[in-house]
Structures are given as C-alpha cells and as structure tokens.
N, C-alpha and C. Protein backbone atom coordinates (compact mmCIF):
# COMPACT_ATOMS: atom_id res chain seq x y z
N UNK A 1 -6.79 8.04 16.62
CA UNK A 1 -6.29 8.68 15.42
C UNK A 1 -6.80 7.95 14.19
N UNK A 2 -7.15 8.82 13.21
CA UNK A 2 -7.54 8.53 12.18
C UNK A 2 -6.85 7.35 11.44
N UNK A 3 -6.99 6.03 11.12
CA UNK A 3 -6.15 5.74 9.99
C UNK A 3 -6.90 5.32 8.69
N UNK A 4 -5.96 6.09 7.25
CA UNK A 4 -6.24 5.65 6.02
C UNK A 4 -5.18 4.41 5.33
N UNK A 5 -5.89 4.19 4.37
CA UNK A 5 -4.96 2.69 3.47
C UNK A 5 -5.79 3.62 2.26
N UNK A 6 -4.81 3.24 1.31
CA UNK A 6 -4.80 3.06 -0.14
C UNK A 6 -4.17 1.69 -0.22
N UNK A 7 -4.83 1.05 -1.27
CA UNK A 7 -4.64 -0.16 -1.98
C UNK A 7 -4.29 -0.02 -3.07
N UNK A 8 -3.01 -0.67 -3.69
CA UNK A 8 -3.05 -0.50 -5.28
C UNK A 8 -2.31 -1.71 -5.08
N UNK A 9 -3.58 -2.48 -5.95
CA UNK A 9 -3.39 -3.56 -7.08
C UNK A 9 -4.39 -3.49 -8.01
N UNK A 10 -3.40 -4.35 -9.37
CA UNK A 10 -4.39 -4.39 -10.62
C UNK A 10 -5.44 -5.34 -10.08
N UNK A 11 -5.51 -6.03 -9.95
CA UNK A 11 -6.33 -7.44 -9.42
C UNK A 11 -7.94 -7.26 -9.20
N UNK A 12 -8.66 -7.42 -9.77
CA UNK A 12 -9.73 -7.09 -8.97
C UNK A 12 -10.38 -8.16 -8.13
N UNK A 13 -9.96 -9.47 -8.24
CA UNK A 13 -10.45 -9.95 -6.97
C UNK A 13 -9.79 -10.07 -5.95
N UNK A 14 -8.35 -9.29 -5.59
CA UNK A 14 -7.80 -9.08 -4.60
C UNK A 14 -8.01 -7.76 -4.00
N UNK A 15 -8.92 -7.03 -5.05
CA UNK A 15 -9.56 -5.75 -4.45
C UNK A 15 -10.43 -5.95 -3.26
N UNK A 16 -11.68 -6.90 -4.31
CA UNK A 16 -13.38 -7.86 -3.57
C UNK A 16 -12.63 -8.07 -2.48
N UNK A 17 -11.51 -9.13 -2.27
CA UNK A 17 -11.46 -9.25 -0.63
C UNK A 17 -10.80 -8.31 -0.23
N UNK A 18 -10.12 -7.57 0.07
CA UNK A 18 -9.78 -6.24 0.76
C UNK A 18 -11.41 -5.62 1.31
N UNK A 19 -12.36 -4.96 0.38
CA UNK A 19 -13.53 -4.53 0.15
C UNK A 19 -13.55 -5.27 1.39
N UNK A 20 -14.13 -6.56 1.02
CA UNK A 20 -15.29 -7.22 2.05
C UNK A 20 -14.34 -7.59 3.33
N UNK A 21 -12.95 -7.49 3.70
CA UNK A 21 -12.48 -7.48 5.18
C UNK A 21 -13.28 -6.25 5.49
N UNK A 22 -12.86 -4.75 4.55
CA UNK A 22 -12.77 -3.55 5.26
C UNK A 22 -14.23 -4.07 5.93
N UNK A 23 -15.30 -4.19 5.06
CA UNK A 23 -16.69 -4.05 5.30
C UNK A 23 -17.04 -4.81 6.58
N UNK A 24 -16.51 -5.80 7.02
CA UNK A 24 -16.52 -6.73 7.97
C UNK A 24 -15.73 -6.28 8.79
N UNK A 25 -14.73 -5.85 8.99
CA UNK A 25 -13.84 -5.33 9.88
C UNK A 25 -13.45 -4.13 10.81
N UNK A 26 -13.56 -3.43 9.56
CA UNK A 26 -13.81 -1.69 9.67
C UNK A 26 -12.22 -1.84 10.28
N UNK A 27 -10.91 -2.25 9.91
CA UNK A 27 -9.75 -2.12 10.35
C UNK A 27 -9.37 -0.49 9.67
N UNK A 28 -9.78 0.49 8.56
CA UNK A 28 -9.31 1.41 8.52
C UNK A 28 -10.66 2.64 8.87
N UNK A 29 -10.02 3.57 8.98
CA UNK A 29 -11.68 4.99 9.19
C UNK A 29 -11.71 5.00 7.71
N UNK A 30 -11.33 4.58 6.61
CA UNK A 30 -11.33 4.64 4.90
C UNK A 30 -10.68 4.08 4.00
N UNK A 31 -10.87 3.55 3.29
CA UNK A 31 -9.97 3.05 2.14
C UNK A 31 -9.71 3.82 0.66
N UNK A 32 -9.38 3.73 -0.06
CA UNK A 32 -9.30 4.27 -1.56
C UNK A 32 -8.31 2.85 -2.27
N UNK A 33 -9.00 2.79 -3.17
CA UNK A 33 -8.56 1.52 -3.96
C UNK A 33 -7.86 2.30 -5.34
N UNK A 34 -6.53 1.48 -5.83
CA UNK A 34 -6.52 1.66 -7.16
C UNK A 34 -5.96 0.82 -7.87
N UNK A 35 -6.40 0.82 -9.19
CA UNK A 35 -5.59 -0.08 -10.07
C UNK A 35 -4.48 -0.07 -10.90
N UNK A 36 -3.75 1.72 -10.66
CA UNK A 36 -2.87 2.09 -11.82
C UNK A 36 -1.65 2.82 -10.37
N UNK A 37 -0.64 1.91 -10.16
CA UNK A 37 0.81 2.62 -9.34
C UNK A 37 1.34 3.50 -9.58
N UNK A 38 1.12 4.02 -11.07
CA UNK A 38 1.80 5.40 -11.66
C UNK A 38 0.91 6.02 -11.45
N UNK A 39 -0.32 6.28 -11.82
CA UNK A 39 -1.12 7.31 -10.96
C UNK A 39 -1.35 7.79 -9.53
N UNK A 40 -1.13 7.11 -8.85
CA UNK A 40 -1.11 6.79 -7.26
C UNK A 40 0.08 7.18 -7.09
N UNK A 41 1.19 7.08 -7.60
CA UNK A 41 2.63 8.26 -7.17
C UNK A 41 2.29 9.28 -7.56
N UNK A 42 1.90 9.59 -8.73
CA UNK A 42 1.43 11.21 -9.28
C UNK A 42 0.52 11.70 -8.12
N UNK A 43 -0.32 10.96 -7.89
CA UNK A 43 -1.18 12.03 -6.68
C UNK A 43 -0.42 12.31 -5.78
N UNK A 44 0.33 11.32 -5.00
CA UNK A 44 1.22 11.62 -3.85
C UNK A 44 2.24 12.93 -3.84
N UNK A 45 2.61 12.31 -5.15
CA UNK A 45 3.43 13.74 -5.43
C UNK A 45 2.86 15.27 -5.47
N UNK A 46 1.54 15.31 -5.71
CA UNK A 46 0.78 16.43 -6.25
C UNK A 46 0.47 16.77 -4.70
N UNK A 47 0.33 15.85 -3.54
CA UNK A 47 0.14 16.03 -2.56
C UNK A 47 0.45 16.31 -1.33
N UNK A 48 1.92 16.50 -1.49
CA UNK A 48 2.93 16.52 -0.80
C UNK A 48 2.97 16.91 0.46
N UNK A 49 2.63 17.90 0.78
CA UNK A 49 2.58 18.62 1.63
C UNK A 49 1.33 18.84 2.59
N UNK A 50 -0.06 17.95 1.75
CA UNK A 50 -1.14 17.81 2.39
C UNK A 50 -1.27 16.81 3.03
N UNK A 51 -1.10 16.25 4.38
CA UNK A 51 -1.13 15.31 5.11
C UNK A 51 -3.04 14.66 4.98
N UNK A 52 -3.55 15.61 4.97
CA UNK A 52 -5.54 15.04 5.03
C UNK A 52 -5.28 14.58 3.63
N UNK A 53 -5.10 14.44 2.70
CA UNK A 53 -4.87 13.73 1.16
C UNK A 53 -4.40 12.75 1.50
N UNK A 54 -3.37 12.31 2.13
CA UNK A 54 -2.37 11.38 1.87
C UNK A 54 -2.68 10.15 2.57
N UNK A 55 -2.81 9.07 2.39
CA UNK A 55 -2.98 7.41 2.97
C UNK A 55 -1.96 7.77 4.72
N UNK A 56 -1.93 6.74 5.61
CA UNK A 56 -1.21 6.58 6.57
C UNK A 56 -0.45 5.00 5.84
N UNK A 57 -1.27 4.26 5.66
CA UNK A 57 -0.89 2.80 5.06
C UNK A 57 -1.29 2.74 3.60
N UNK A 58 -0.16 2.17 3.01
CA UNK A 58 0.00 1.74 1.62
C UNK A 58 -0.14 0.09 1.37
N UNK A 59 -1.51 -0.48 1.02
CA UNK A 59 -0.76 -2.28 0.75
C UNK A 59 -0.47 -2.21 -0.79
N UNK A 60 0.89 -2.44 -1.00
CA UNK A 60 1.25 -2.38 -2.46
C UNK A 60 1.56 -3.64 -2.98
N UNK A 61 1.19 -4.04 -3.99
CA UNK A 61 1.29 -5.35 -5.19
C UNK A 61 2.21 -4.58 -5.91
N UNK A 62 3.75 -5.90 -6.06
CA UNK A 62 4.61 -5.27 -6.46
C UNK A 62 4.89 -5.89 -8.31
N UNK A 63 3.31 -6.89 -8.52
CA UNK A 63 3.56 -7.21 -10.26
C UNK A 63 2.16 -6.66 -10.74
N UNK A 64 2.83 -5.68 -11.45
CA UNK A 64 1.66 -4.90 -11.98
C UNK A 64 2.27 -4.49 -13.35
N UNK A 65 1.25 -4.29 -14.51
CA UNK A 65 1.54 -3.72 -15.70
C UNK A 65 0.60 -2.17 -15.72
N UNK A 66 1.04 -1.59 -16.77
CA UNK A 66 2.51 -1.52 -16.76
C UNK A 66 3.53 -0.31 -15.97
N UNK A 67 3.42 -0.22 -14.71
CA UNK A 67 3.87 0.33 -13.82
C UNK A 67 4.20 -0.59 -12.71
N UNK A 68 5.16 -1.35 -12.18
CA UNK A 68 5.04 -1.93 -11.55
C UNK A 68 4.96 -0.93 -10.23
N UNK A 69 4.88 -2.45 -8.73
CA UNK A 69 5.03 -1.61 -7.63
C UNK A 69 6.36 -1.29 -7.55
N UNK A 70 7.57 -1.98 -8.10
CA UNK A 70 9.11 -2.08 -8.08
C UNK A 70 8.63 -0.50 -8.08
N UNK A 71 8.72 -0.24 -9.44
CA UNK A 71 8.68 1.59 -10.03
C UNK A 71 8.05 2.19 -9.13
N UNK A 72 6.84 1.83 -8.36
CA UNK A 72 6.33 3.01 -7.51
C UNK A 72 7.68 3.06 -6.50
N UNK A 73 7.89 1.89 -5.60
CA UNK A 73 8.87 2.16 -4.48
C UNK A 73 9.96 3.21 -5.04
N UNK A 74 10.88 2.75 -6.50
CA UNK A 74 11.61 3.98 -6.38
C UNK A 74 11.27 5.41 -6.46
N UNK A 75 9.98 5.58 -7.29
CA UNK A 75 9.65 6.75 -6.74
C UNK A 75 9.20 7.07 -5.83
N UNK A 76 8.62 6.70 -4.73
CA UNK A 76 8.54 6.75 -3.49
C UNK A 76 9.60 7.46 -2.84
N UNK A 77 11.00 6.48 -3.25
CA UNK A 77 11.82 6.85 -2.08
C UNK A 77 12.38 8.16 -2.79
N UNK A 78 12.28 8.45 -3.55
CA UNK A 78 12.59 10.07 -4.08
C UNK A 78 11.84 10.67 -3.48
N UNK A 79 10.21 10.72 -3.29
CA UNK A 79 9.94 12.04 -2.96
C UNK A 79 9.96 11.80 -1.33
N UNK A 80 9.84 10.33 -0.74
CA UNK A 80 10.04 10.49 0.50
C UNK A 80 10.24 11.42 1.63
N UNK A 81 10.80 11.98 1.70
CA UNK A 81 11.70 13.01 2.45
C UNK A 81 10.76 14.35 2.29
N UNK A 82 10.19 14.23 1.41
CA UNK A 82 9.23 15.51 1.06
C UNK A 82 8.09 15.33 1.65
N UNK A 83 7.74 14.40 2.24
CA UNK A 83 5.98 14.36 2.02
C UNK A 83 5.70 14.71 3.63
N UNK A 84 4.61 15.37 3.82
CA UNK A 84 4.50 15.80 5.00
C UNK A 84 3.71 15.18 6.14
N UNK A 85 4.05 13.88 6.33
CA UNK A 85 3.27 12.70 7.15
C UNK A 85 4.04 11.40 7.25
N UNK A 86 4.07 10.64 7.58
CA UNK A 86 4.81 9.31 7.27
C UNK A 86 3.53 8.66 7.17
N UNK A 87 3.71 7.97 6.05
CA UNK A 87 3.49 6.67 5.25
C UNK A 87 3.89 5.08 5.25
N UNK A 88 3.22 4.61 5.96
CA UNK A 88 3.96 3.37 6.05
C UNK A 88 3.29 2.43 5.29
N UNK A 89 4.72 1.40 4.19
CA UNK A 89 4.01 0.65 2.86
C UNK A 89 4.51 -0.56 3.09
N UNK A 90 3.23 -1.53 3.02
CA UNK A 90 3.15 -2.97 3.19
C UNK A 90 3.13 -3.77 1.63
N UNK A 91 4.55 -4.60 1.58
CA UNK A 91 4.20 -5.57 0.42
C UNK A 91 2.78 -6.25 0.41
N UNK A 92 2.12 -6.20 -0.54
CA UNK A 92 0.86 -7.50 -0.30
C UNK A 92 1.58 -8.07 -2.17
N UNK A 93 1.68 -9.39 -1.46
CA UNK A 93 1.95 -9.88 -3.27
C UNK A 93 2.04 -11.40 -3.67
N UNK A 94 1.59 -12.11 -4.48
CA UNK A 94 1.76 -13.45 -4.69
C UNK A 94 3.12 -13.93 -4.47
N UNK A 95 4.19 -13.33 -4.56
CA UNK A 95 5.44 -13.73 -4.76
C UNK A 95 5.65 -14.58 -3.73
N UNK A 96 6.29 -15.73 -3.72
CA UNK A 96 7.14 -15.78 -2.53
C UNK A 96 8.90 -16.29 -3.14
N UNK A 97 9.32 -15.72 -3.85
CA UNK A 97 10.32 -15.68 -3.90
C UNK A 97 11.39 -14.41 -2.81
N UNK A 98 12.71 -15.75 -2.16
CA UNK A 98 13.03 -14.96 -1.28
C UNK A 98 13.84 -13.69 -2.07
N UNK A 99 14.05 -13.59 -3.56
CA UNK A 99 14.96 -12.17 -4.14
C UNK A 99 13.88 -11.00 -4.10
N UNK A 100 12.54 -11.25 -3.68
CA UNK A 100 11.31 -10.01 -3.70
C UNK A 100 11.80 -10.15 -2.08
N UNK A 101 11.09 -10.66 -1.44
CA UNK A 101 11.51 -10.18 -0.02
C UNK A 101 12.74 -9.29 0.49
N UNK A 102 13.81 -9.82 -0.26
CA UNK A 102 15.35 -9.88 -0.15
C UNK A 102 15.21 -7.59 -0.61
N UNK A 103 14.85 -7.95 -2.20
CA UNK A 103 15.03 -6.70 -2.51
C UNK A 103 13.45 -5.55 -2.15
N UNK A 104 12.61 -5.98 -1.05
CA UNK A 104 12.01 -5.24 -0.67
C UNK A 104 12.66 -4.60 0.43
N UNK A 105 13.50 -5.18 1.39
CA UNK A 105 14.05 -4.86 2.44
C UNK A 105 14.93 -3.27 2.17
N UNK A 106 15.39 -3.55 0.73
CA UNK A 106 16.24 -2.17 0.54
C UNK A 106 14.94 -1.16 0.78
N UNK A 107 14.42 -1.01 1.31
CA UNK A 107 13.57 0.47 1.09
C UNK A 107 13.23 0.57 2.33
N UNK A 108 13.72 1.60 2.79
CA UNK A 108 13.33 2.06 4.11
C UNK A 108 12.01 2.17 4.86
N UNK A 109 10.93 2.99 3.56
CA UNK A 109 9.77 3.09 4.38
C UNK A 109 8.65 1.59 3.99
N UNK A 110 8.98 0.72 3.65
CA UNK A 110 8.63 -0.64 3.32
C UNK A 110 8.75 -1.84 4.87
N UNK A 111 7.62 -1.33 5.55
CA UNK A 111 7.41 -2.01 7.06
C UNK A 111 7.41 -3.62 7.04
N UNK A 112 6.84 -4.01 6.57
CA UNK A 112 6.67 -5.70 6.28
C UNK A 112 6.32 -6.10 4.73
N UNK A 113 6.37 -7.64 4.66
CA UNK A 113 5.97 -8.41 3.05
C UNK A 113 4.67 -9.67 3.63
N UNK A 114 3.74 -9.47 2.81
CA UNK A 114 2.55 -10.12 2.88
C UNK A 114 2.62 -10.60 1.86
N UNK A 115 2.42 -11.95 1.84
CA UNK A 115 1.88 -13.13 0.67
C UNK A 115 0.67 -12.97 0.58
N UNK A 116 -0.08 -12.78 -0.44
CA UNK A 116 -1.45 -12.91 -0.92
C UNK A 116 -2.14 -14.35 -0.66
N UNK A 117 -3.14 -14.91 -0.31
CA UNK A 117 -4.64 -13.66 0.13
C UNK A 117 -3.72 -13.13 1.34
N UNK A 118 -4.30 -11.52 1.78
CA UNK A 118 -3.96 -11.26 2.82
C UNK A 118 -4.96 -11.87 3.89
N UNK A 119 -4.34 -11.96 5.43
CA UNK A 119 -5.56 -13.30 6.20
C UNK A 119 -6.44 -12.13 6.81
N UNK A 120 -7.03 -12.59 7.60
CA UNK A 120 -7.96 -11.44 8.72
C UNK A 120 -7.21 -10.95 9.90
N UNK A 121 -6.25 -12.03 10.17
CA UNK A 121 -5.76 -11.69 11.64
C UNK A 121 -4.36 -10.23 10.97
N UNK A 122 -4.27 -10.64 9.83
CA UNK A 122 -3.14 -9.37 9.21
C UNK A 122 -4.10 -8.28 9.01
N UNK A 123 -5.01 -8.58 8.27
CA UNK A 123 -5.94 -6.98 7.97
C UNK A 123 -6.25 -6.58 9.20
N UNK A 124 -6.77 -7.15 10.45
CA UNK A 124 -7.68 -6.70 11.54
C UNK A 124 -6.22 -6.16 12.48
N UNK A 125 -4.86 -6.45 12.22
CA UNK A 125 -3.94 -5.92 13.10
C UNK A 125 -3.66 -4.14 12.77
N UNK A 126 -4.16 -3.86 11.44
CA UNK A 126 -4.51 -2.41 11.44
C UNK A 126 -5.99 -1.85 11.95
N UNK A 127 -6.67 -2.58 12.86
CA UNK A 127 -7.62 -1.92 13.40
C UNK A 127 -7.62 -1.06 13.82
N UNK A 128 -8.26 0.60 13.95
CA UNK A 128 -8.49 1.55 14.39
C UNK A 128 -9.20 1.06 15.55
N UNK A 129 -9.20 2.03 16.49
CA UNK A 129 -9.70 1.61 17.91
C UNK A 129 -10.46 2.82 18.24
C-alpha cells in the first residue's frame, strides 16, 4: 500500500534532512513539504473527501509562526471526523518540554512525539515495503 507524508515545518534545514533521508531511504512512495500549517489545513479541508489528495502521515513541528502546529491540531480535530481516510500525525519538534508532550497526548489522532533531528532508524520505521 501506498504511503504518503506531508511535512510541515518552517525550518528549512529540517526540511534538507527529511529530503535527503527520503532520497536515501525511499521510507515514503512521496513526500510534499511545507512551510505554512495554515495552508496545509486549508487544503485538507478543501480535500476532504478525496482520500488520493490527502497525506497517510503528517510529521508536524508544533513552533511555527505564524500559525502554529498547536493551531493546526485544533483544527485538525474539527474536521477530523470528516475526512475520508485516516491520517496519522507525528510530533517532530525541538521541544522537549514534558507540558508539549503532556498536551500533545490530548489529541487523538496524534500517534507519537519526536525530538528533532528526526534519526534514520525513526524515518526508515515508515518504510514502504
């Protein structure tokens, strides 16, 4: 089965390494990168119902200007229920404070929390086969 990731972080050298795992790795069949979380809910939303549009995996950076990822998750979990695929969204984030971990847990479709850099043995555990 196919799997996609979207990436959204501002960062661009936390993009470069994402890039150069995928390129080395080939852990997804595609990526799409972005730098703006409020745009990246707007598509989702616009997309709702189209499962071939929509990511399978989300790695989301949750300090971003000026949209954070905080703001994407709650909109997330609004349209949640609507979207016609499941989505599963991975913290990737410098933080390690345990009140980000703590208050990532409230969100249902929020699978795990990754400390930045993400490693190889984490990127390559979404390998497509």
């Amino acid at each position: 089965m196919a799997k996609t990731l979207l990436y959204i972080d501002d960062n661009q050298i936390d993009i470069a390494i994402i890039k150069g795992m995928q390129e080395k790795y080939l852990a997804f069949d595609a990526v799409t990168y972005s730098t703006n979380a409020e745009h990246s809910i707007r598509y989702i939303r616009e997309h709702l119902q189209n499962a071939d549009e929509l990511p399978d995996v989300i790695f989301l950076d949750l300090y971003m200007s000026p949209f954070s990822g905080w703001e994407f998750l709650d909109e997330f979990k609004k349209i949640h229920p609507l979207i016609g695929k499941t989505i599963e969204i991975y913290i990737v984030t410098f933080s390690i404070l345990p009140k980000d971990l703590i208050r990532s847990k409230q969100y249902q479709h929020v699978k795990s929390y990754y400390t930045k850099p993400v490693t190889r043995e984490t990127f390559t555990s979404f390998r497509v086969n």
